[in-house]
Protein backbone atom coordinates (compact mmCIF):
# COMPACT_ATOMS: atom_id res chain seq x y z
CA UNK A 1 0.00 0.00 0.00
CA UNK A 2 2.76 2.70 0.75
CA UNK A 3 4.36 1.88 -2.27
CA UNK A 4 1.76 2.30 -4.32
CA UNK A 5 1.11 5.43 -2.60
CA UNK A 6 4.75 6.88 -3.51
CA UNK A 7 4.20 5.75 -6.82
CA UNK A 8 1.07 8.24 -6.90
CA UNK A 9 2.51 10.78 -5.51
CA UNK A 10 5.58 10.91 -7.94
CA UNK A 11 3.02 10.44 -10.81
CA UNK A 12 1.52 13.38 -9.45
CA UNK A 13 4.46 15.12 -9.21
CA UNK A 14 5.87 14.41 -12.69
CA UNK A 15 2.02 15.33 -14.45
CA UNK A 16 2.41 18.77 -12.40
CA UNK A 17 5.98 19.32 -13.35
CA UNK A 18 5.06 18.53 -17.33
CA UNK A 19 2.27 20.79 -16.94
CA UNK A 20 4.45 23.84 -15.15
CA UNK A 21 6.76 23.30 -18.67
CA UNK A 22 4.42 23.00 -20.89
CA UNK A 23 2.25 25.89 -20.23
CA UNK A 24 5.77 28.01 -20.20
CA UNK A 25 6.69 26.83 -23.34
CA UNK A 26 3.30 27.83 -24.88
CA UNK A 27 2.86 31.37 -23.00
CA UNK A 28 4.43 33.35 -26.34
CA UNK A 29 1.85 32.00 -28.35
CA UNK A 30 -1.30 32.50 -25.99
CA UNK A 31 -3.09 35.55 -24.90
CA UNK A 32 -2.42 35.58 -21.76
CA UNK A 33 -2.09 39.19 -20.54
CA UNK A 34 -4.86 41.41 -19.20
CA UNK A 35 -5.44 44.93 -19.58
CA UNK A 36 -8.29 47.38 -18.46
CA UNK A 37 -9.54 50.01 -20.31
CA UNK A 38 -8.84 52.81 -18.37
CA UNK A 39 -5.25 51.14 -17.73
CA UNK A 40 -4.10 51.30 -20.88
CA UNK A 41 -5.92 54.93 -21.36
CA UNK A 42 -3.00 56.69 -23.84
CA UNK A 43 -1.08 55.01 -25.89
CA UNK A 44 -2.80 51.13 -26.21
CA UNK A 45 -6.81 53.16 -25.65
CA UNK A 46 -7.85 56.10 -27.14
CA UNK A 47 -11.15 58.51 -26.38
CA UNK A 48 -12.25 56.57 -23.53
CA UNK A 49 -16.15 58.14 -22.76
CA UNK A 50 -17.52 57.31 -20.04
CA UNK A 51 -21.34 57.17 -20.38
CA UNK A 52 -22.90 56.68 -16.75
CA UNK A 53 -20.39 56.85 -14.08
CA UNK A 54 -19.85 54.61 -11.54
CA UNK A 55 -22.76 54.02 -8.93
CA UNK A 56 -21.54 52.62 -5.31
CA UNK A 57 -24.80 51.78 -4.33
CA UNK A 58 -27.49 51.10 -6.99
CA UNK A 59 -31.14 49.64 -5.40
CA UNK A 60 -33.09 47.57 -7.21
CA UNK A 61 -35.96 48.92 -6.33
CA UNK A 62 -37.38 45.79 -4.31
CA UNK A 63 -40.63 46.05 -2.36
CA UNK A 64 -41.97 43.59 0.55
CA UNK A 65 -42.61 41.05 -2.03
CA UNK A 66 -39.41 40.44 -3.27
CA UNK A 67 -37.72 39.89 0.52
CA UNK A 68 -38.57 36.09 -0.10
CA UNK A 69 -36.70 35.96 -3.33
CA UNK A 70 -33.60 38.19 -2.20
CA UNK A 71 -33.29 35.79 1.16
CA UNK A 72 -32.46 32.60 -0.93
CA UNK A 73 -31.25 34.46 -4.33
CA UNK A 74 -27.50 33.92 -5.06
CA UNK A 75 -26.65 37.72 -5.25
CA UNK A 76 -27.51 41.46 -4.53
CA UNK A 77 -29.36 39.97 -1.15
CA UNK A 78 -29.75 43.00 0.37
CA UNK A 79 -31.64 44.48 -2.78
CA UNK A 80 -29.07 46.45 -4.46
CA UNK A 81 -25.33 46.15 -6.05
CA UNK A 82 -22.63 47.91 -7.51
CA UNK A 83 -22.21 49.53 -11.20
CA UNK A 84 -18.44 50.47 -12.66
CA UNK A 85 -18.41 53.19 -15.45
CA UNK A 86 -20.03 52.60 -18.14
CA UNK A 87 -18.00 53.64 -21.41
CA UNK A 88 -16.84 53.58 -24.57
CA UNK A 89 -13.55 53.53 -25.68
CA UNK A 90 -10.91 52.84 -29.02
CA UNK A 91 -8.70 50.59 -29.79
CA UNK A 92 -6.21 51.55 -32.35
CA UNK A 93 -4.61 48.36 -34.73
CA UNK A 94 -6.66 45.96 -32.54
CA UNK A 95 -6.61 42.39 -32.85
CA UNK A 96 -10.35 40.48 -32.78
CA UNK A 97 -11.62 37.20 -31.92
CA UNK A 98 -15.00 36.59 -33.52
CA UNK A 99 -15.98 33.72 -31.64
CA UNK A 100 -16.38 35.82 -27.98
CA UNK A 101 -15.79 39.70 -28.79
CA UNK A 102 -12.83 39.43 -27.32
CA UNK A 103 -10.52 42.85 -27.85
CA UNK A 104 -6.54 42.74 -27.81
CA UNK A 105 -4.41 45.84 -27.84
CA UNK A 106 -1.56 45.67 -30.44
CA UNK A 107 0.52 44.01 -27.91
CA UNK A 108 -1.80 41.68 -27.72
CA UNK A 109 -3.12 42.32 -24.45
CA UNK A 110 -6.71 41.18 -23.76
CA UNK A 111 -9.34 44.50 -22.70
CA UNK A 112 -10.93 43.23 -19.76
CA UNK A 113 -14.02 44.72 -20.41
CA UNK A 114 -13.87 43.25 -23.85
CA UNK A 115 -15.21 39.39 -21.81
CA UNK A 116 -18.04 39.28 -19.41
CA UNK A 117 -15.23 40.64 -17.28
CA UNK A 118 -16.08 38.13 -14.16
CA UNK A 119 -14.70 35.43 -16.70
CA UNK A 120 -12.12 37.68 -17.39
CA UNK A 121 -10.51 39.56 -14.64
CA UNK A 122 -7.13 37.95 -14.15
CA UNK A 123 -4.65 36.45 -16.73
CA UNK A 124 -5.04 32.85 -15.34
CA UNK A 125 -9.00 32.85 -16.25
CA UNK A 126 -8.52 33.81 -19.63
CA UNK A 127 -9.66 31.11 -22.13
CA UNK A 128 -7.07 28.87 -23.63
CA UNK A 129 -7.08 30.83 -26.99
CA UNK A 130 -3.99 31.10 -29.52
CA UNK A 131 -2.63 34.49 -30.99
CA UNK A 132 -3.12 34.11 -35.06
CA UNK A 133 -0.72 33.55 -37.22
CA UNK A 134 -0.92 35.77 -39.16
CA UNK A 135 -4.50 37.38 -38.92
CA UNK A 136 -6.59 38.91 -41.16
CA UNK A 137 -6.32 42.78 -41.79
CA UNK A 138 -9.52 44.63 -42.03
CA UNK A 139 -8.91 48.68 -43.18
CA UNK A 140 -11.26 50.72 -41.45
CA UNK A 141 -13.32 51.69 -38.12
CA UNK A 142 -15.26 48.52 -36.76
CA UNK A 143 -17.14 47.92 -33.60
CA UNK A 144 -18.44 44.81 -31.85
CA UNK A 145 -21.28 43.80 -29.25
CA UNK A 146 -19.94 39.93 -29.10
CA UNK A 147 -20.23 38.37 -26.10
CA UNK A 148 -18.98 34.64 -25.31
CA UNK A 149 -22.35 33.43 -24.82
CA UNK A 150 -24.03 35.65 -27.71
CA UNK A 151 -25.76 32.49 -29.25
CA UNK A 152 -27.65 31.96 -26.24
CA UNK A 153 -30.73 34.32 -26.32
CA UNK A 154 -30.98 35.70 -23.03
CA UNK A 155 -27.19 36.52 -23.18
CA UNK A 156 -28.04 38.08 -26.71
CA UNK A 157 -31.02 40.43 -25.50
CA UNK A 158 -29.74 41.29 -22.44
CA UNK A 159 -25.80 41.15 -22.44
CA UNK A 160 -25.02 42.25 -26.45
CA UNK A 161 -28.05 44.23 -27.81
CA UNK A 162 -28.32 47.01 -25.11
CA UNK A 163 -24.02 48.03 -26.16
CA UNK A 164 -25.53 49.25 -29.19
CA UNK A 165 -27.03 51.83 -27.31
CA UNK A 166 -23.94 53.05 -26.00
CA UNK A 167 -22.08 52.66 -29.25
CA UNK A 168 -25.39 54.48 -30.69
CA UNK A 169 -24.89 57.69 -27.78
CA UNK A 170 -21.18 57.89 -28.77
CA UNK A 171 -21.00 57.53 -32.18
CA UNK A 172 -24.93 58.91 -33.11
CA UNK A 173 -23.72 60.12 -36.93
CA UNK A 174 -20.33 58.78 -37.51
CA UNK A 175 -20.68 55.16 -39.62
CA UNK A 176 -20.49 52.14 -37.10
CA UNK A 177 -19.80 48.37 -38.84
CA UNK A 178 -20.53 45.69 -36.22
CA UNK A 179 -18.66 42.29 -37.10
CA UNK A 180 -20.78 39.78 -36.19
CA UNK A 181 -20.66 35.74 -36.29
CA UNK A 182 -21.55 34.99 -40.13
CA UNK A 183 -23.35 31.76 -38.90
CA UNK A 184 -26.00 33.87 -36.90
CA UNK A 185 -29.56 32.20 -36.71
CA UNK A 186 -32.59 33.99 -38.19
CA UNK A 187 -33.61 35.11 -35.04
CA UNK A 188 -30.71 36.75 -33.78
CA UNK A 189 -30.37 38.55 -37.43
CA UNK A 190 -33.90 39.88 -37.35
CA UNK A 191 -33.57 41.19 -33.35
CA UNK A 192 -30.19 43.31 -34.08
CA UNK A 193 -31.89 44.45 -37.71
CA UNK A 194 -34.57 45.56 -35.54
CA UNK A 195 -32.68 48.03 -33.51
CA UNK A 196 -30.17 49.32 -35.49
CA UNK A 197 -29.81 53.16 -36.02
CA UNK A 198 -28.99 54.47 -39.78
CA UNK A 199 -25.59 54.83 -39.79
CA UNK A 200 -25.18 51.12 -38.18
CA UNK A 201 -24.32 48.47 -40.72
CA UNK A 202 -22.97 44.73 -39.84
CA UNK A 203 -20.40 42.50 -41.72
CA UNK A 204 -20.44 39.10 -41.14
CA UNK A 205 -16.97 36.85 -40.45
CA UNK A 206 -16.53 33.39 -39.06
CA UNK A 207 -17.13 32.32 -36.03
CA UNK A 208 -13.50 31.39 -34.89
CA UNK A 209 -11.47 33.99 -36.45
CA UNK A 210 -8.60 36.38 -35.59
CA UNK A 211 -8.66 39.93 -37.47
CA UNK A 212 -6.51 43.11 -36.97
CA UNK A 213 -8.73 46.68 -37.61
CA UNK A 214 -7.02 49.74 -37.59
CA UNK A 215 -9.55 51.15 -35.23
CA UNK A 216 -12.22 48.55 -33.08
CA UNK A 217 -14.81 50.75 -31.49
CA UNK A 218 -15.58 49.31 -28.12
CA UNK A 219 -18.36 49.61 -25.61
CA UNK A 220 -18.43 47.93 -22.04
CA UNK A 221 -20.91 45.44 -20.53
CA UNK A 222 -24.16 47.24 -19.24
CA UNK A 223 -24.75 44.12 -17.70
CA UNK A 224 -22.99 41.95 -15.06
CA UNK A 225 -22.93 38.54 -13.99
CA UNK A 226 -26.37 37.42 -12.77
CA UNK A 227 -27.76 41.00 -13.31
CA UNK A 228 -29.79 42.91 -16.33
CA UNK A 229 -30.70 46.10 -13.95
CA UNK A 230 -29.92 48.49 -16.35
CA UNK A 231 -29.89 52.06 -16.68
CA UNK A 232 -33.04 53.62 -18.05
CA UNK A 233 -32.72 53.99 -21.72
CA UNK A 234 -31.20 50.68 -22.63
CA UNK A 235 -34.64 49.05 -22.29
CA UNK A 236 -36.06 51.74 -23.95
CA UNK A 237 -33.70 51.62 -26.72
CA UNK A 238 -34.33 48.34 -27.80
CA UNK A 239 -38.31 47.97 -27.01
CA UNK A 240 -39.01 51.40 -29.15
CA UNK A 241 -36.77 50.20 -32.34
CA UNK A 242 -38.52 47.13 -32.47
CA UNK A 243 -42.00 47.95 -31.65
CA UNK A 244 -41.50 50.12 -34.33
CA UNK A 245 -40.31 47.91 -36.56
CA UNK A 246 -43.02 45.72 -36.13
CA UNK A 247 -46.33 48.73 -36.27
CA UNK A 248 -46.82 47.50 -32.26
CA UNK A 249 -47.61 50.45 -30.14
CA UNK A 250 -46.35 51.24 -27.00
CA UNK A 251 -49.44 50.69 -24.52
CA UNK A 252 -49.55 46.82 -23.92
CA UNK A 253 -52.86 45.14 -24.54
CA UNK A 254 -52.77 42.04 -22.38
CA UNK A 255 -54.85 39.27 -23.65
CA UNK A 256 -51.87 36.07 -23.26
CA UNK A 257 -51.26 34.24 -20.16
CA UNK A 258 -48.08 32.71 -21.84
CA UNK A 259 -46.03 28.99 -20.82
CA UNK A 260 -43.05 28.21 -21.77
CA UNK A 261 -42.14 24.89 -22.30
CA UNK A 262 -38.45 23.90 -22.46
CA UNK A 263 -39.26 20.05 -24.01
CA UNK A 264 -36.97 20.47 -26.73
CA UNK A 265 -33.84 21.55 -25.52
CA UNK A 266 -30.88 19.85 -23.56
CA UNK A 267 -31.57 20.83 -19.47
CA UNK A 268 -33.84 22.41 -17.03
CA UNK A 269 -36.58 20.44 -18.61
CA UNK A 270 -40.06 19.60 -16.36
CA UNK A 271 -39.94 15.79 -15.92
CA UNK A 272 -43.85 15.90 -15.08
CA UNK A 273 -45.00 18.66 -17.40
CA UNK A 274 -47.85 16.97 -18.23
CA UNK A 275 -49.54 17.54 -15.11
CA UNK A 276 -48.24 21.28 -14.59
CA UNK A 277 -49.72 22.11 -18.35
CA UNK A 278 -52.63 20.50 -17.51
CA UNK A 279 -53.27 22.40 -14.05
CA UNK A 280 -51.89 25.75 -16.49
CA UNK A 281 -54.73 25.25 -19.01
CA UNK A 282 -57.02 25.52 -16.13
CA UNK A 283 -56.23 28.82 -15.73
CA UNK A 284 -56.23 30.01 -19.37
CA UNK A 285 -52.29 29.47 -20.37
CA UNK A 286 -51.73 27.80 -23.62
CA UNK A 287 -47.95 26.45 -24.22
CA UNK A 288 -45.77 27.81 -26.75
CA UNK A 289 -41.83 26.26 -27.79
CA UNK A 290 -40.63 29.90 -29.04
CA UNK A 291 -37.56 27.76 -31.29
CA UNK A 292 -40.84 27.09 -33.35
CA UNK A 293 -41.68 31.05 -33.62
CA UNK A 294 -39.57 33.82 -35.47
CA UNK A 295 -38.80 36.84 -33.52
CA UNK A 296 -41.42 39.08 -34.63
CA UNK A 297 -43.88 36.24 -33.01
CA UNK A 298 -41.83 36.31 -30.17
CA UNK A 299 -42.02 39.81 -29.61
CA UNK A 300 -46.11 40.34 -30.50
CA UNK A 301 -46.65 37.30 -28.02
CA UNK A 302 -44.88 38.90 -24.87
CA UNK A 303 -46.16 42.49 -26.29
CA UNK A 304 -49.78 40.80 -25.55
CA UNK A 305 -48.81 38.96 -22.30
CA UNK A 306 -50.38 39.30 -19.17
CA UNK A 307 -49.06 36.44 -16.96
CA UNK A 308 -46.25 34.46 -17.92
CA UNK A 309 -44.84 31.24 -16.53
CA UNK A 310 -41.70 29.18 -17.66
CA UNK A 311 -38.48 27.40 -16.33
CA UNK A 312 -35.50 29.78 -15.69
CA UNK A 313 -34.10 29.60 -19.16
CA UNK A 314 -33.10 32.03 -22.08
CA UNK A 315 -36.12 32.41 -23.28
CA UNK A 316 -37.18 34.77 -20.19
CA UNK A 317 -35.07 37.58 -22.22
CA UNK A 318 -37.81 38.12 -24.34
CA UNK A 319 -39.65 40.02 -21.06
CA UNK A 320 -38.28 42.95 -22.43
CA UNK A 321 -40.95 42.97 -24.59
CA UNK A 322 -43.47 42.84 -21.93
CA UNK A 323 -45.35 45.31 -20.27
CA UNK A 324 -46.04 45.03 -16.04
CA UNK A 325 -46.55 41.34 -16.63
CA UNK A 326 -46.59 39.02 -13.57
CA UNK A 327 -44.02 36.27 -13.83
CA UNK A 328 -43.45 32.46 -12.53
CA UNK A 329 -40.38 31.36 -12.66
CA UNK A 330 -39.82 27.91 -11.63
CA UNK A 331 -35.94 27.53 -10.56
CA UNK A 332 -34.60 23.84 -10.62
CA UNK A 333 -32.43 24.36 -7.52
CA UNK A 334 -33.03 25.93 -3.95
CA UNK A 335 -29.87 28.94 -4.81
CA UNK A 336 -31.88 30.55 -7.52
CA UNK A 337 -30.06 33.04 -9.63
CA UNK A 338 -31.16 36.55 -10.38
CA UNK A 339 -30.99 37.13 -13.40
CA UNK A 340 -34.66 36.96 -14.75
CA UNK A 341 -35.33 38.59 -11.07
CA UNK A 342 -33.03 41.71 -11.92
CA UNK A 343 -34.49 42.46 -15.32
CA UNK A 344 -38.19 42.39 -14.41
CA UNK A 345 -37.17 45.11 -11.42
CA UNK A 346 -35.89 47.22 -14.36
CA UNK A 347 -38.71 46.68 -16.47
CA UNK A 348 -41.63 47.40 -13.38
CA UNK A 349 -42.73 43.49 -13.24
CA UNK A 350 -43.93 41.82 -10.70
CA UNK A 351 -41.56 38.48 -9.58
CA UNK A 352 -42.79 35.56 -8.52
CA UNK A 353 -41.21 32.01 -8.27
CA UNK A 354 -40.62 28.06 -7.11
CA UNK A 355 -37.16 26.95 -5.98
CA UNK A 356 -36.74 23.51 -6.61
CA UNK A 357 -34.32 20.99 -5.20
CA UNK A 358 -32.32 19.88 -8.20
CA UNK A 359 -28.21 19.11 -7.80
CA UNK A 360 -27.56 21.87 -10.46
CA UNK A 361 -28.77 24.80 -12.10
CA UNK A 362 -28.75 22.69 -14.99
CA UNK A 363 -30.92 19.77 -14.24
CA UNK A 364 -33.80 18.54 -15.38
CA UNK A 365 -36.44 18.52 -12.38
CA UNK A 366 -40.04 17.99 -11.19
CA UNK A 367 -42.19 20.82 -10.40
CA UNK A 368 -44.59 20.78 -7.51
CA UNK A 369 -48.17 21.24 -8.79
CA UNK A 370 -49.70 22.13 -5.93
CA UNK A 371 -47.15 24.99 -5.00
CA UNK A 372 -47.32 25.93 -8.30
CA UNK A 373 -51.73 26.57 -7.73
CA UNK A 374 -50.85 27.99 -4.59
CA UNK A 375 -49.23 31.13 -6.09
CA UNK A 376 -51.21 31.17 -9.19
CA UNK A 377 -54.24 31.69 -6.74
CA UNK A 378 -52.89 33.20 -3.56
CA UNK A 379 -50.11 35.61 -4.18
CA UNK A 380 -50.93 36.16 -8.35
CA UNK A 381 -54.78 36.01 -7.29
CA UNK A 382 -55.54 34.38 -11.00
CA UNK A 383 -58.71 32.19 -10.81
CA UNK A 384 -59.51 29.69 -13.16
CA UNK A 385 -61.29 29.91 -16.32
CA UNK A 386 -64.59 28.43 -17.36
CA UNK A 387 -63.98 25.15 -19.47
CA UNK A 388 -62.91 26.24 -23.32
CA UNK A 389 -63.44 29.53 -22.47
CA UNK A 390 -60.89 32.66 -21.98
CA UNK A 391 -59.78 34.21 -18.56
């Protein structure tokens, strides 16, 4: 036994040792250097703006109601957080990765504010990515709103969209090119079409590719980890481009109670939907899958909701579109995040929700019916509907 112990221990030993050399014989070619805007203010960053200045205290604007949620939420427990400057800056012969926005100086080191910058905030979290060969050069002014979890749609509404807003209050004349994925789905395509000023245009590049612009036009994160509280006008922004768009007006005629199923995707499904769409149709809900809809029927459907229920899930960006809905959200595990709780305090929504008891944000779990009743009739004071006909 205490040889095979030693033997473990050396193996150990050797595996750390190969490591130690092989990540220093690979540091030249990684990016593995960090740099924050207002750092590298001079030479590396150049007419750094700052928008909305940094807030020690911002409240969240909770009310009695919400003191159940903020006791067992993950953050901002005692109802409000912090909020760094929001800015723009420039990045002069700045190299891109396409695949998560991220923004290098030309010395190749990484703008923190570039990443969600919790992911991002010291040199040994930054991903394991490889500086180009020899990159492609792009003549011009560009600007991105990439975000390393842009294909997922809450990220997209909430964590890329509202930067165009502050790339739109910096740069309101001058032209703006966004470079964005070239492999974007319909949906996203339509949504940033939607709120784009005149002078904004797009060009599309691969996913996973390197390019060097002689001038990248970059905006922070409004938004923070587990938190879309953001400033008034962001919202705004996007809801009166779109409604717009789209002929809807701004006065929200609420005739949906809305759920949202999550059947087809991967995790945080309802093992006994059945039963909870069955107690839902009760009380006038009718189940949509929105990967079935386009995003103009996304946004009419939540521009007509009343009361919405779903699993905590991406699809809860599309609130945005809402007016003073109520909300259920059912949360798979007992440490719910805030998120979806954060963005309906922006928008003037009233929060409800079920904490589960799953292993992992990610599960799949089972819902409890009766709880689920409970709220519909005692705290959202819904009543059922007469059989086949509307609430």
């Amino acid at each position: 036994m205490k040889n095979t112990l030693i033997k473990l221990q050396k193996g150990v030993s050797n595996w750390a040792s190969l490591q130690l050399h092989y990540n220093k014989w690979l540091s030249p070619f990684r990016v593995d250097r960090c740099i924050s805007a207002a750092q590298g203010t001079g030479e590396q960053i150049h007419n750094l703006r700052v928008l909305t200045p940094a807030q020690a205290v911002v409240p969240l604007g909770v009310d009695d109601h919400d003191r159940g949620f903020l006791q067992v939420g993950k953050y901002f427990n005692n109802g409000s957080y912090s909020r760094p400057d929001l800015f723009v800056c420039e990045v002069p012969q700045a190299y891109y990765y396409n695949g998560t926005g991220m923004v290098c100086t030309k010395d190749f080191e990484a703008v923190i504010e570039s990443q969600m910058k919790y992911r991002l905030e010291l040199p040994r979290s930054l991903p394991a990515l490889f500086k180009p060969w020899r990159p492609r050069r792009l003549a011009g002014t560009y600007a991105t709103i990439q975000n390393c979890f842009w294909y997922e749609w809450w990220h997209w509404l909430v964590d890329s969209l509202p930067r165009v807003y502050s790339l739109y209050l910096a740069y309101p004349v001058e032209k703006v090119v966004l470079l964005v994925p070239d492999d974007m789905g319909p949906q996203h395509v339509d949504s940033l079409a939607s709120v784009l000023p005149p002078n904004f245009s797009t060009r599309g590049l691969p996913r996973r590719s390197w390019v060097q612009v002689d001038r990248m036009l970059l905006p922070s994160y409004v938004s923070d980890r587990g938190n879309g509280h953001l400033p008034k006008g962001y919202y705004d922004f996007i809801r009166k481009n779109t409604f717009s768009k789209f002929g809807l007006p701004g006065k929200h005629i609420q005739t949906e109670r809305i759920y949202v199923s999550r059947r087809h995707t991967k995790r945080r499904r309802i093992t006994n939907e059945p039963a909870l769409i069955s107690l839902l149709e009760r009380y006038g809900f009718r189940t949509i899958t929105p990967e079935n809809l386009s995003f103009r029927e996304q946004v009419e459907l939540f521009h007509r909701a009343e009361v919405i229920v779903a699993p905590h899930g991406s699809n809860w960006g599309n609130i945005i579109f809402s007016g003073a809905v109520k909300i259920l959200v059912l949360y798979p595990d007992a440490v719910p995040e805030t998120h979806i709780f954060t963005v309906a305090k922006a928008l003037g929504q009233k929060h409800f929700f079920l904490a589960g008891n799953a292993p992992h944000v990610n599960s799949d779990f089972s819902v409890d019916v009766a709880a689920v009743e409970r709220i519909l009739t005692l705290e959202m004071e819904l009543t059922p509907v007469p059989s086949g006909g509307k609430h």
